[in-house]
PDB file of N, CA and C in Angstrom:
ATOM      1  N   UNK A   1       1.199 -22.895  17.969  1.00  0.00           N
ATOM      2  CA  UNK A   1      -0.197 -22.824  18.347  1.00  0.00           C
ATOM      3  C   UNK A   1      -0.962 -22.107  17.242  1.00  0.00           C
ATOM      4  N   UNK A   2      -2.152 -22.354  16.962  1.00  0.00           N
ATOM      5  CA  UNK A   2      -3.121 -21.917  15.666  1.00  0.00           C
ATOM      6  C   UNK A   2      -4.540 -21.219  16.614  1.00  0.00           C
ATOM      7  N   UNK A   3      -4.514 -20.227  16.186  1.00  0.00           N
ATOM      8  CA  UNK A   3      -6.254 -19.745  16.679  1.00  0.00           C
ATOM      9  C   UNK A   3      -6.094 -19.791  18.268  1.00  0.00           C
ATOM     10  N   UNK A   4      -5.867 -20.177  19.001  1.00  0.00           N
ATOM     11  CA  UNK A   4      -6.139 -20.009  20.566  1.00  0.00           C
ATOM     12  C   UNK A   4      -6.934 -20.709  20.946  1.00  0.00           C
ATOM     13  N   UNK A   5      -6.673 -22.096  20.057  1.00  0.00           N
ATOM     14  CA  UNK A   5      -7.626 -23.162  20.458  1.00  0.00           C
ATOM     15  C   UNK A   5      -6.568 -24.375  21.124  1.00  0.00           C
ATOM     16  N   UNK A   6      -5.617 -24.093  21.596  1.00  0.00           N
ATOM     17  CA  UNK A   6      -4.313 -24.539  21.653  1.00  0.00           C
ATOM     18  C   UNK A   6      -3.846 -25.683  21.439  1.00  0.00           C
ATOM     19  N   UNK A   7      -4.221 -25.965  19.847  1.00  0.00           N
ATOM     20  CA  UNK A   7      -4.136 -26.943  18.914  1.00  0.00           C
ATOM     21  C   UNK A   7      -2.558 -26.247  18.116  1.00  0.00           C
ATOM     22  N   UNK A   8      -1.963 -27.307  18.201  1.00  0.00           N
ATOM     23  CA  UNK A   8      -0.268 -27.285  17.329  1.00  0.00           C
ATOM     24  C   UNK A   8      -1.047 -27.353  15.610  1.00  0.00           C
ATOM     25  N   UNK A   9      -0.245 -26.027  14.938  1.00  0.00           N
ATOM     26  CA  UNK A   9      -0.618 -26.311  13.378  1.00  0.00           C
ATOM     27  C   UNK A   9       0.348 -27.419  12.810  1.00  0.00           C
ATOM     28  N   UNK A  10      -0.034 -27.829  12.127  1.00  0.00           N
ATOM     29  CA  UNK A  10       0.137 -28.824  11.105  1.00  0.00           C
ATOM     30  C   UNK A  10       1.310 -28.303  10.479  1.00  0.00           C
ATOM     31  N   UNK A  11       2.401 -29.150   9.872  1.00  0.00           N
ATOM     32  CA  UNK A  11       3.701 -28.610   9.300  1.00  0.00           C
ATOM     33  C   UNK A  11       3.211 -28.516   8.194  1.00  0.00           C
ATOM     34  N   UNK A  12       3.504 -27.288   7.114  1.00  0.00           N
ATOM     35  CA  UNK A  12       3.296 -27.421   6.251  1.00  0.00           C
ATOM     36  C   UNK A  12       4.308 -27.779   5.187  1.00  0.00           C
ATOM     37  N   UNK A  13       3.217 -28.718   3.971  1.00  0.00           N
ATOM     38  CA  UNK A  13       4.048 -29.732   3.168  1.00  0.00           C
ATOM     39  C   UNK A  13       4.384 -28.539   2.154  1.00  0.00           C
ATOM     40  N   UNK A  14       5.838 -28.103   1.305  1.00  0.00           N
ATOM     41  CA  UNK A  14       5.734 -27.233   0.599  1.00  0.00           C
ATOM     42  C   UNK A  14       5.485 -27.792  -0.802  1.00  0.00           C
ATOM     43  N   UNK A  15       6.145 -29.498  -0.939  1.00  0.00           N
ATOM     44  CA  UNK A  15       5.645 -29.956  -2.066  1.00  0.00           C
ATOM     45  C   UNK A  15       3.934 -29.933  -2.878  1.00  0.00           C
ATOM     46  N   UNK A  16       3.391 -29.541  -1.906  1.00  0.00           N
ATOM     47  CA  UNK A  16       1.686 -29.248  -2.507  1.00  0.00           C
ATOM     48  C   UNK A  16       1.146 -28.426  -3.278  1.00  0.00           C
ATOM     49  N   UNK A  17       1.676 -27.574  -2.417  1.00  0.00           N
ATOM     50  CA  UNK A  17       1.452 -26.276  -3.591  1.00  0.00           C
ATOM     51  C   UNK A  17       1.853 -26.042  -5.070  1.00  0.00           C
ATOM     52  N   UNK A  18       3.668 -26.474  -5.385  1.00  0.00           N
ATOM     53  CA  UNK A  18       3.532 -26.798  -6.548  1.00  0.00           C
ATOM     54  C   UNK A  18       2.543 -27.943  -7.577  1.00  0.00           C
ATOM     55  N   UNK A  19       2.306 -28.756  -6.855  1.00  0.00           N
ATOM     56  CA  UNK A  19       1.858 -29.352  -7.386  1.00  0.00           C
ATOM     57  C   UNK A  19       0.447 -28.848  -7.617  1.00  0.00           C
ATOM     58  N   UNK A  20      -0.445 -27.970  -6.849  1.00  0.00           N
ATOM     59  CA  UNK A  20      -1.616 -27.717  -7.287  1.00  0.00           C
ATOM     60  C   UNK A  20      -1.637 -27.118  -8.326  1.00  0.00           C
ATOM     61  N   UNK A  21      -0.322 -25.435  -8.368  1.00  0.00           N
ATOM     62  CA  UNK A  21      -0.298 -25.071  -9.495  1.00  0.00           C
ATOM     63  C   UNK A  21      -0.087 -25.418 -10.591  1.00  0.00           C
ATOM     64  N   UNK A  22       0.708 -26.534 -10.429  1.00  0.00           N
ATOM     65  CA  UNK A  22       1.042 -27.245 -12.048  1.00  0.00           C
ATOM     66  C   UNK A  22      -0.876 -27.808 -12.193  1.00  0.00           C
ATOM     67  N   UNK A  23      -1.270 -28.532 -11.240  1.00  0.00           N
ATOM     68  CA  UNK A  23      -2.790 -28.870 -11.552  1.00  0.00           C
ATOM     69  C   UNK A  23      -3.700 -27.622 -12.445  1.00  0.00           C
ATOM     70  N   UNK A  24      -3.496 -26.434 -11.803  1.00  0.00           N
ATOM     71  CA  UNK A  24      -4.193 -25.076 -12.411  1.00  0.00           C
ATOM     72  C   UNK A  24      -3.961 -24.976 -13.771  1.00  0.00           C
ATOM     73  N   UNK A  25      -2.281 -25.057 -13.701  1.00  0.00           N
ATOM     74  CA  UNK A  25      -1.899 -24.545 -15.024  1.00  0.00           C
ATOM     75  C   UNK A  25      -3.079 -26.083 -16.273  1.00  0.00           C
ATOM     76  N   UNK A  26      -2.564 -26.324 -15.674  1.00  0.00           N
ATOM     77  CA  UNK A  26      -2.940 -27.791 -16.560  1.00  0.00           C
ATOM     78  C   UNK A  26      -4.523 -27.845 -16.966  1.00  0.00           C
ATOM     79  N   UNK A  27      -5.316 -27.505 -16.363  1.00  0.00           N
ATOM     80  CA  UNK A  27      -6.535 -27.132 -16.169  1.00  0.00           C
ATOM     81  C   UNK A  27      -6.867 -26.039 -17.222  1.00  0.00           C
ATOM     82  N   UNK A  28      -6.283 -24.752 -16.892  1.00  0.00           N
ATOM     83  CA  UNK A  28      -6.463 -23.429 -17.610  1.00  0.00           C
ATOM     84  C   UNK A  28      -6.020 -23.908 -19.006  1.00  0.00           C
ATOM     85  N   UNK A  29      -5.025 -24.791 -19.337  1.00  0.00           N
ATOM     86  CA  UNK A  29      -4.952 -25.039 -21.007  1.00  0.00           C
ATOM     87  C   UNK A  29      -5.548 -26.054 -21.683  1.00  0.00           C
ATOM     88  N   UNK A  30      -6.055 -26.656 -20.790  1.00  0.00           N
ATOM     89  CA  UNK A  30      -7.405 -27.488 -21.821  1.00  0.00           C
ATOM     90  C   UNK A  30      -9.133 -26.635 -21.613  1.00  0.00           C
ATOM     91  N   UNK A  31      -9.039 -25.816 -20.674  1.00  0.00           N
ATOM     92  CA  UNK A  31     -10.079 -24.650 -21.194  1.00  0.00           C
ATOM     93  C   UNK A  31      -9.667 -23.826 -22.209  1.00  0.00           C
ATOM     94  N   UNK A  32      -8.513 -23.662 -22.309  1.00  0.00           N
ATOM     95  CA  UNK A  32      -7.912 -22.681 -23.629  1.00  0.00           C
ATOM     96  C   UNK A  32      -8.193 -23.776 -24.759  1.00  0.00           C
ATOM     97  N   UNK A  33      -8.094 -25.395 -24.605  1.00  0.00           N
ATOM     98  CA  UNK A  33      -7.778 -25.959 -26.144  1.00  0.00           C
ATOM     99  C   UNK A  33      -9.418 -25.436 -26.173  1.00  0.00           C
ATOM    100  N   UNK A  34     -10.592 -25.840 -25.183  1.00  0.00           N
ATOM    101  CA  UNK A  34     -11.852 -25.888 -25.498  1.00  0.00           C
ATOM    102  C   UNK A  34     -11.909 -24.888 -26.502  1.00  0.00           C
ATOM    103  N   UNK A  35     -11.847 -23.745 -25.490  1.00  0.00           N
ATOM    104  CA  UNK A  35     -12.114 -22.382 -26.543  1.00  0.00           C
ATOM    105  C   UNK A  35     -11.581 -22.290 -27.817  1.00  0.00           C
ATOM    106  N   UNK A  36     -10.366 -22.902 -27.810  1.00  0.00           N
ATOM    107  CA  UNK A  36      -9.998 -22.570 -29.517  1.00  0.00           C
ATOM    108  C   UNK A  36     -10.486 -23.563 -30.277  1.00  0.00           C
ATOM    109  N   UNK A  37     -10.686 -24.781 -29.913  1.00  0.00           N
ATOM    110  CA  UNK A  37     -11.857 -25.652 -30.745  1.00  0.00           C
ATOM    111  C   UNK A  37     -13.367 -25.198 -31.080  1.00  0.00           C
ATOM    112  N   UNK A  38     -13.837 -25.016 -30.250  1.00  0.00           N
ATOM    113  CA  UNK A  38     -15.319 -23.697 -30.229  1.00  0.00           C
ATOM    114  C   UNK A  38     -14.813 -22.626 -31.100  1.00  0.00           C
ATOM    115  N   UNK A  39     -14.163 -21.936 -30.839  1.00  0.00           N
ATOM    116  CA  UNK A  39     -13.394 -20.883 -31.858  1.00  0.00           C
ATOM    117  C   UNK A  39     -13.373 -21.764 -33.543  1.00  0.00           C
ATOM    118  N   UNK A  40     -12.875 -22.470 -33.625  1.00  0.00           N
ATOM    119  CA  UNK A  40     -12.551 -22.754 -34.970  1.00  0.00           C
ATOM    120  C   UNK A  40     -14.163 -23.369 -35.624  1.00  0.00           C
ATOM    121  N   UNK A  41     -14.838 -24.122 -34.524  1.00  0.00           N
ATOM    122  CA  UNK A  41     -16.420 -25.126 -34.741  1.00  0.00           C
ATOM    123  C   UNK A  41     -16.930 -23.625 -35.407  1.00  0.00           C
ATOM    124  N   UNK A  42     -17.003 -22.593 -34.292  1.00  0.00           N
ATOM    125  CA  UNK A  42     -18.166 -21.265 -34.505  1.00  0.00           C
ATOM    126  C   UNK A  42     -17.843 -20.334 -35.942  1.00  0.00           C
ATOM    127  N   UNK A  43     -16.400 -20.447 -36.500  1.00  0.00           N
ATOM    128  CA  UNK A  43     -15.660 -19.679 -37.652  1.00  0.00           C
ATOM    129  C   UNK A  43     -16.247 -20.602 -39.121  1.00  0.00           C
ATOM    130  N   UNK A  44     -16.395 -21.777 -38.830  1.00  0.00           N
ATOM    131  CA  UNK A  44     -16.444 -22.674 -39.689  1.00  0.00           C
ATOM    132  C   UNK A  44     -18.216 -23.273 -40.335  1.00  0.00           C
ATOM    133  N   UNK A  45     -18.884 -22.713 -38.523  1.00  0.00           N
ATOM    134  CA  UNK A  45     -20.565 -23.454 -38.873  1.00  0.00           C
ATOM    135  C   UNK A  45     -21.416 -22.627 -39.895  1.00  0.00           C
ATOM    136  N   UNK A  46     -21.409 -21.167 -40.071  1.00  0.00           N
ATOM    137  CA  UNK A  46     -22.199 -20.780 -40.708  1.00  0.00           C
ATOM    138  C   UNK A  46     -21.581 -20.302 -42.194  1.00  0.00           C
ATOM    139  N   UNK A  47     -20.437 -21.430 -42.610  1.00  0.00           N
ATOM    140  CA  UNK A  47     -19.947 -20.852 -44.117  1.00  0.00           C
ATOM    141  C   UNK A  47     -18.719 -20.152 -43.645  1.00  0.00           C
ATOM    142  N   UNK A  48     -17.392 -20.222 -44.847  1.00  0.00           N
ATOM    143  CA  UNK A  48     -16.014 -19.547 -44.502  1.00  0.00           C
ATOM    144  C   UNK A  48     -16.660 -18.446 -44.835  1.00  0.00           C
ATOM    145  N   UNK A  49     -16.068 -17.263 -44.255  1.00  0.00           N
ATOM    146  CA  UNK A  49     -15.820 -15.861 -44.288  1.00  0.00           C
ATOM    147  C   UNK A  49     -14.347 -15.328 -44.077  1.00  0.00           C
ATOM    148  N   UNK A  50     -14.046 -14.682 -44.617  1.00  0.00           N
ATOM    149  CA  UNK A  50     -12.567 -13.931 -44.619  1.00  0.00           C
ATOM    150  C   UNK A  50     -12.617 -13.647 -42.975  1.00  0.00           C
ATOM    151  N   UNK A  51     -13.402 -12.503 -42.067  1.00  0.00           N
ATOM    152  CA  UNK A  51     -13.014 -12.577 -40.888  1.00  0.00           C
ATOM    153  C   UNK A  51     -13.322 -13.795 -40.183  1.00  0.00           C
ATOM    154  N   UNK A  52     -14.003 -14.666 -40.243  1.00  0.00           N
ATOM    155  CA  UNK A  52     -14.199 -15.787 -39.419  1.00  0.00           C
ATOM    156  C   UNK A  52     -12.950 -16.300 -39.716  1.00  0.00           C
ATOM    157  N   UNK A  53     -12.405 -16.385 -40.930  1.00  0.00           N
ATOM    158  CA  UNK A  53     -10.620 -17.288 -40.963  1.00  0.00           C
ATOM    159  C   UNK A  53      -9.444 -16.449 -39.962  1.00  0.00           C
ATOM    160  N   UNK A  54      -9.727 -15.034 -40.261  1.00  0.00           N
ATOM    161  CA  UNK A  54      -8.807 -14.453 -39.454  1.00  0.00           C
ATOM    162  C   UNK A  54      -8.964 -14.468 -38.109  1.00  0.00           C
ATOM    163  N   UNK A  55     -10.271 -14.319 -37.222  1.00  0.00           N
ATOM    164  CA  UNK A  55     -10.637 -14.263 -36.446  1.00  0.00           C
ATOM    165  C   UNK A  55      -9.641 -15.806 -35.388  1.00  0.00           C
ATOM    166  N   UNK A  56     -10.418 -16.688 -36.671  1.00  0.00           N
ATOM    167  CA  UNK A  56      -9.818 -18.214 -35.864  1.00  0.00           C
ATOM    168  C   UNK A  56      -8.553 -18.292 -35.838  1.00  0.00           C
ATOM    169  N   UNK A  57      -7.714 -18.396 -36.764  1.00  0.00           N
ATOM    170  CA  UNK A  57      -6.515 -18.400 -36.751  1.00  0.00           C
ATOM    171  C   UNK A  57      -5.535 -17.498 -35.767  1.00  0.00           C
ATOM    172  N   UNK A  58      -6.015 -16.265 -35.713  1.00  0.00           N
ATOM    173  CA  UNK A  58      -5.636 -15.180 -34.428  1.00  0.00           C
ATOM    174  C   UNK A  58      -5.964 -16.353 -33.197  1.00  0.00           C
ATOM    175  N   UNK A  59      -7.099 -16.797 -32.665  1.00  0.00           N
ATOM    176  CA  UNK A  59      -7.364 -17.636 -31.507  1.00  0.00           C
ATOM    177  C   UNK A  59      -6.394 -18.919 -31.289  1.00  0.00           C
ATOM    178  N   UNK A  60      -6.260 -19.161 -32.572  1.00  0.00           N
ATOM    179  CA  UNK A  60      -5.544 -20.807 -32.930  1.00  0.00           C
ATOM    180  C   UNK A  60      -3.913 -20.289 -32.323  1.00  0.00           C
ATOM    181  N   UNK A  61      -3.682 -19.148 -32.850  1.00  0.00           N
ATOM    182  CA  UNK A  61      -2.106 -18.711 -32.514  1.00  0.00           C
ATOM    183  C   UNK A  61      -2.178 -17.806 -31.306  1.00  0.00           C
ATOM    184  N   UNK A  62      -2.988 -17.698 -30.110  1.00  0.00           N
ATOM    185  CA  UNK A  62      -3.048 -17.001 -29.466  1.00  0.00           C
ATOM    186  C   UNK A  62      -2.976 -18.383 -28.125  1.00  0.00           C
ATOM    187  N   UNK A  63      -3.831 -19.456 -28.726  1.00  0.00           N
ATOM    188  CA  UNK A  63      -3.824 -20.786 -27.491  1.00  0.00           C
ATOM    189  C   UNK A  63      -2.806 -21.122 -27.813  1.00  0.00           C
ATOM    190  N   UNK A  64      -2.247 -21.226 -28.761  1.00  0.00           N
ATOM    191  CA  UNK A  64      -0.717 -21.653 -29.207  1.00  0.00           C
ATOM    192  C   UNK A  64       0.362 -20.554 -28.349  1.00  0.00           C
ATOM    193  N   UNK A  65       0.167 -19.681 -28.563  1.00  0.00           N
ATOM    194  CA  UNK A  65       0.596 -18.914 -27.479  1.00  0.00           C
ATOM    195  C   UNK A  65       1.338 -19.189 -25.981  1.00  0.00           C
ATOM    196  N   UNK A  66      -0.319 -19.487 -25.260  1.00  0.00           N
ATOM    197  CA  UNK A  66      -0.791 -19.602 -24.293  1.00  0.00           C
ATOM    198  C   UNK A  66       0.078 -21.355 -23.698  1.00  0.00           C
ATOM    199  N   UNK A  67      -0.486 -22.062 -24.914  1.00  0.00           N
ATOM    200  CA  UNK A  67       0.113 -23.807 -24.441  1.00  0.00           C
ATOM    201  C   UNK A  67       1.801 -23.182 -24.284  1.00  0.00           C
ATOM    202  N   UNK A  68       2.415 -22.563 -25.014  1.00  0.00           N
ATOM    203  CA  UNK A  68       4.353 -22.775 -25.064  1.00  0.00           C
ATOM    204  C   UNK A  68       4.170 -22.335 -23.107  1.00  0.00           C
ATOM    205  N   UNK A  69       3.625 -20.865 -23.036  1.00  0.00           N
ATOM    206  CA  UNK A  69       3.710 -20.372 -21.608  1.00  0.00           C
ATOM    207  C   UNK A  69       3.598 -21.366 -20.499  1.00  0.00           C
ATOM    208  N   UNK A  70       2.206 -21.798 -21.060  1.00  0.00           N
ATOM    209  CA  UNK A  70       1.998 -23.078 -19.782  1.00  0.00           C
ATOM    210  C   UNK A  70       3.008 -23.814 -19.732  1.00  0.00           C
ATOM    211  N   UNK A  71       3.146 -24.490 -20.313  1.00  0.00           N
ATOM    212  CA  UNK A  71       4.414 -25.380 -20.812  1.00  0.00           C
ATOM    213  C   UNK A  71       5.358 -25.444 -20.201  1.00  0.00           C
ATOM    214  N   UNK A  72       6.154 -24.416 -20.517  1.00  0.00           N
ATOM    215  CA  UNK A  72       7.133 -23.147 -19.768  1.00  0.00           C
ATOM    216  C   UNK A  72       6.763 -23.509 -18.335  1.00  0.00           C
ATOM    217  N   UNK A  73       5.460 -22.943 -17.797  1.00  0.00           N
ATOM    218  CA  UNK A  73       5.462 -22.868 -16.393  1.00  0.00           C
ATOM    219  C   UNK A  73       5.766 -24.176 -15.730  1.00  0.00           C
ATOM    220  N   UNK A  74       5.034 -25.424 -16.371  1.00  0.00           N
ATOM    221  CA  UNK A  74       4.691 -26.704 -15.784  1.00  0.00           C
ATOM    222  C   UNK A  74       6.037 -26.852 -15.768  1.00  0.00           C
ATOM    223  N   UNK A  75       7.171 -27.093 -16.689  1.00  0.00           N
ATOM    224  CA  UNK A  75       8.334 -27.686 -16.359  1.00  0.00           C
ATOM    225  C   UNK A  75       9.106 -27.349 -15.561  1.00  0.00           C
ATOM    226  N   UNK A  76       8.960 -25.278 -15.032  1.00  0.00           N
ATOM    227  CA  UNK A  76       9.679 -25.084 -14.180  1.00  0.00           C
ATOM    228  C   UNK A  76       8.967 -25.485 -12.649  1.00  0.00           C
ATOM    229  N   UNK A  77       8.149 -25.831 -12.698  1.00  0.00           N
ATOM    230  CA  UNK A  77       6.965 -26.196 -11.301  1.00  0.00           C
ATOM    231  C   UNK A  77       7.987 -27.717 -10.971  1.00  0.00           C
ATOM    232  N   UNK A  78       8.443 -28.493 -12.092  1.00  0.00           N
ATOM    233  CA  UNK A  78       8.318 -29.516 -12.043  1.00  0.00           C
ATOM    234  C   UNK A  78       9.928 -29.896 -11.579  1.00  0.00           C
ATOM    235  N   UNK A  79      10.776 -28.561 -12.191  1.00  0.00           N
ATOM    236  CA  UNK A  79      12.195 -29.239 -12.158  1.00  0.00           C
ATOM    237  C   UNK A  79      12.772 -28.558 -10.690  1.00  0.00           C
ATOM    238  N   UNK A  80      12.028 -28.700  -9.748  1.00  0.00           N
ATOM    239  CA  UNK A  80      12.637 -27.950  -8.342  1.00  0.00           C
ATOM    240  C   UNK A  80      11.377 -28.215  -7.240  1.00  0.00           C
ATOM    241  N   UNK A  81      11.664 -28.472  -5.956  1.00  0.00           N
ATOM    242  CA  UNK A  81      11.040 -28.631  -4.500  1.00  0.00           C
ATOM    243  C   UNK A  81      10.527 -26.993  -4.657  1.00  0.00           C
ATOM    244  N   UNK A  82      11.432 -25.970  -5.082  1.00  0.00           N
ATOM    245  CA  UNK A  82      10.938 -24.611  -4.624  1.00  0.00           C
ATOM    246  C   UNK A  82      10.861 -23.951  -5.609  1.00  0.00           C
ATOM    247  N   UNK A  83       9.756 -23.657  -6.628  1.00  0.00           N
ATOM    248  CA  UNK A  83      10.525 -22.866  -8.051  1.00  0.00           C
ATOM    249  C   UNK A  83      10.387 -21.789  -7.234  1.00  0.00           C
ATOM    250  N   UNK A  84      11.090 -21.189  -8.603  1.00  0.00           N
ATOM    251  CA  UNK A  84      10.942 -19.741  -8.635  1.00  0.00           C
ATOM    252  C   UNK A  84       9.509 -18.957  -8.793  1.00  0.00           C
ATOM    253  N   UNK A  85       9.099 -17.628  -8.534  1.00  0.00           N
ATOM    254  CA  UNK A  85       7.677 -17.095  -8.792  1.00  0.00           C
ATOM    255  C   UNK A  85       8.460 -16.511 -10.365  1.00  0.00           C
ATOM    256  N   UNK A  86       6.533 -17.006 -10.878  1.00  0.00           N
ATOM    257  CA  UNK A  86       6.370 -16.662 -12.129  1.00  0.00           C
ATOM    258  C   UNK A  86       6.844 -14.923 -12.851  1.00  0.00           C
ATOM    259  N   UNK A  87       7.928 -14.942 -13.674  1.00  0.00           N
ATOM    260  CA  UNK A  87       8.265 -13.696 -14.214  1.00  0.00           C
ATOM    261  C   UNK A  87       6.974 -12.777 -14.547  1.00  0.00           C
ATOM    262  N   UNK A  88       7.136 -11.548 -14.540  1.00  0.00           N
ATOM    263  CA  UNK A  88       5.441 -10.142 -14.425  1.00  0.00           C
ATOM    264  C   UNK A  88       5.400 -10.875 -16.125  1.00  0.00           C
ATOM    265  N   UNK A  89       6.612 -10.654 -16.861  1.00  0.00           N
ATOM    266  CA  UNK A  89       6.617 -10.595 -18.702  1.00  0.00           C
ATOM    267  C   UNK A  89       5.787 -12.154 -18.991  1.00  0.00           C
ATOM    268  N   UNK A  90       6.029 -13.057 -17.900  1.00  0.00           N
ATOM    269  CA  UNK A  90       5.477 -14.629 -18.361  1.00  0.00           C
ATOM    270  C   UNK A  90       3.630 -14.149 -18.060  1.00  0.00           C
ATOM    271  N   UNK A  91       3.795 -14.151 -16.771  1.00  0.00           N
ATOM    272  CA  UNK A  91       2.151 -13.365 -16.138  1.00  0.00           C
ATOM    273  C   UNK A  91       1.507 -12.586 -17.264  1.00  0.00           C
ATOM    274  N   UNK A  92       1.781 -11.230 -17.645  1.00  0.00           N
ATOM    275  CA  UNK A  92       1.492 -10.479 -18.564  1.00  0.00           C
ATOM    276  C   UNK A  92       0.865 -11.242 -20.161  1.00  0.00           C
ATOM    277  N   UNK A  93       1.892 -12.118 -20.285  1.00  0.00           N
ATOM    278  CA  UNK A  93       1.564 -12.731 -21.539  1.00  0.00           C
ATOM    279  C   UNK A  93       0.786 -13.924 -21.481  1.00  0.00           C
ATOM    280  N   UNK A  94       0.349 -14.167 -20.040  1.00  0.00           N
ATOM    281  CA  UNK A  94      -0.693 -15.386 -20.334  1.00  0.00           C
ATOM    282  C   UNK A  94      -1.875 -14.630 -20.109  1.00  0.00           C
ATOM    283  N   UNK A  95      -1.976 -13.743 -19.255  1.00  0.00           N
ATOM    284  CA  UNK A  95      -3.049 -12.781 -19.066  1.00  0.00           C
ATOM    285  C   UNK A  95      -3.876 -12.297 -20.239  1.00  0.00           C
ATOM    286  N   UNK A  96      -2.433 -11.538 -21.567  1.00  0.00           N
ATOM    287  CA  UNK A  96      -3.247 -11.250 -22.525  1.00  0.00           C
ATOM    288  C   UNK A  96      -3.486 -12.047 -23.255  1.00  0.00           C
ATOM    289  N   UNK A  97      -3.462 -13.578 -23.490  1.00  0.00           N
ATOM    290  CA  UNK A  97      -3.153 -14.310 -24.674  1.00  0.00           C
ATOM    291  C   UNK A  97      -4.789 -14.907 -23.859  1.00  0.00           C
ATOM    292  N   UNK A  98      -4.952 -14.457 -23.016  1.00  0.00           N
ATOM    293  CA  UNK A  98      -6.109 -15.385 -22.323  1.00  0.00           C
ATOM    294  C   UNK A  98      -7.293 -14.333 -22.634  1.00  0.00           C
ATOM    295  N   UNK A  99      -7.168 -13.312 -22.283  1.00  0.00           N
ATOM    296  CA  UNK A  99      -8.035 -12.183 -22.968  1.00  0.00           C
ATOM    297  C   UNK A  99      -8.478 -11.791 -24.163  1.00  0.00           C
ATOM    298  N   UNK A 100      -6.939 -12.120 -25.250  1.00  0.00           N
ATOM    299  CA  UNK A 100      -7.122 -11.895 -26.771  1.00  0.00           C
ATOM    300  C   UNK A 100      -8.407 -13.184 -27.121  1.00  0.00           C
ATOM    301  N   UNK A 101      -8.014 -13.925 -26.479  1.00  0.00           N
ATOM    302  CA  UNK A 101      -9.332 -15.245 -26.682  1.00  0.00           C
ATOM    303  C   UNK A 101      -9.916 -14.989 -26.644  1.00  0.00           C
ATOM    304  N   UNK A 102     -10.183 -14.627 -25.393  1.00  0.00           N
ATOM    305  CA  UNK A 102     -11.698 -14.124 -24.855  1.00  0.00           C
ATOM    306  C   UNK A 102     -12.411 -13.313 -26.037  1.00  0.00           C
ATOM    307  N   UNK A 103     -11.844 -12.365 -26.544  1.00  0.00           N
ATOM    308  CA  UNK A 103     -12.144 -11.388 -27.225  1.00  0.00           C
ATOM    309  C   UNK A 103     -12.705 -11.939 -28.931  1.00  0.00           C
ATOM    310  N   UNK A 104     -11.559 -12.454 -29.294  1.00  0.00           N
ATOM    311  CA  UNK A 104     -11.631 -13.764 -30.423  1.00  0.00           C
ATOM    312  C   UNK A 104     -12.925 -14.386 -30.406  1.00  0.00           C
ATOM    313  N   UNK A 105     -13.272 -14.962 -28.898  1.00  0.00           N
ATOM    314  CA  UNK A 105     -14.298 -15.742 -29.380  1.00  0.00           C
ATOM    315  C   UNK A 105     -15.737 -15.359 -29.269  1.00  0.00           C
ATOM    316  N   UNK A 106     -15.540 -13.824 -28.326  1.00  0.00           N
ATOM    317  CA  UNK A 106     -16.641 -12.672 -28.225  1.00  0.00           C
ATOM    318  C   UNK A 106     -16.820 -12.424 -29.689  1.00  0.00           C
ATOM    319  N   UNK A 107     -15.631 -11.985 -30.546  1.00  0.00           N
ATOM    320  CA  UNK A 107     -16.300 -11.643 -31.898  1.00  0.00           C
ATOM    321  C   UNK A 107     -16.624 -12.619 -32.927  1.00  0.00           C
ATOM    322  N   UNK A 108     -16.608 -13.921 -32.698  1.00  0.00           N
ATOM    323  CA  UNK A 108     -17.148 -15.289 -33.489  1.00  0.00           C
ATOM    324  C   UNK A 108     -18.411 -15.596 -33.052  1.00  0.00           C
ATOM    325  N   UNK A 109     -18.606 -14.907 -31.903  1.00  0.00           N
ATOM    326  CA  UNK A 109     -20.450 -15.663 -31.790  1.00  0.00           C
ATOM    327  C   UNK A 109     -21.007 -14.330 -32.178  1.00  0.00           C
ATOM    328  N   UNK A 110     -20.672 -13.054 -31.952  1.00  0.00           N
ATOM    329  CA  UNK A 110     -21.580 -11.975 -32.552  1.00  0.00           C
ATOM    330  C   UNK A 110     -21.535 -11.561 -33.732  1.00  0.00           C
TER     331      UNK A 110
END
């Protein structure tokens, strides 16, 4: 029974959920390619500069980063009905590799 509306809940499908997250993951790394394309467009529009090369290249190897992790995640989403939850060290490192961007591309537009 659900709510006390004495309606039977619905079985839940567990195959969905992986699959949304692999959808997320999948999602979150073509906003990462965006940004590091914007990253490299914004390093490149107003003339090379020594930090605009470093700047980009840090971003370029930071989504590079970021794609192996995803990567990583999608196949284990993919090779099991039940994965496993994501390791803190996998979490941690998409967290910062998603932040170092952030940051990357905070200091290419200012």
């Amino acid at each position: 029974m659900s709510g006390g509306t004495g309606e039977v809940a619905a079985p839940r499908d567990p195959g969905l959920q992986p699959e949304r997250t692999r959808l997320a993951w999948r999602r979150t790394t073509l906003a990462s390619t965006v940004a590091a394309v914007l990253a490299v467009k914004s390093s490149l529009h107003g003339g090379v500069s020594v930090s605009g090369v470093v700047l980009c290249a840090l971003a370029c190897g930071l989504w590079l980063a970021f794609l192996l992790l995803a990567h990583h995640r999608i196949r284990a989403l993919a090779a099991t009905s039940s994965p496993a939850a994501l390791a803190p060290r996998h979490a941690t490192a998409a967290v910062l590799c998603a932040v170092a961007t952030a940051a990357c591309a905070a200091a290419l537009v200012l």
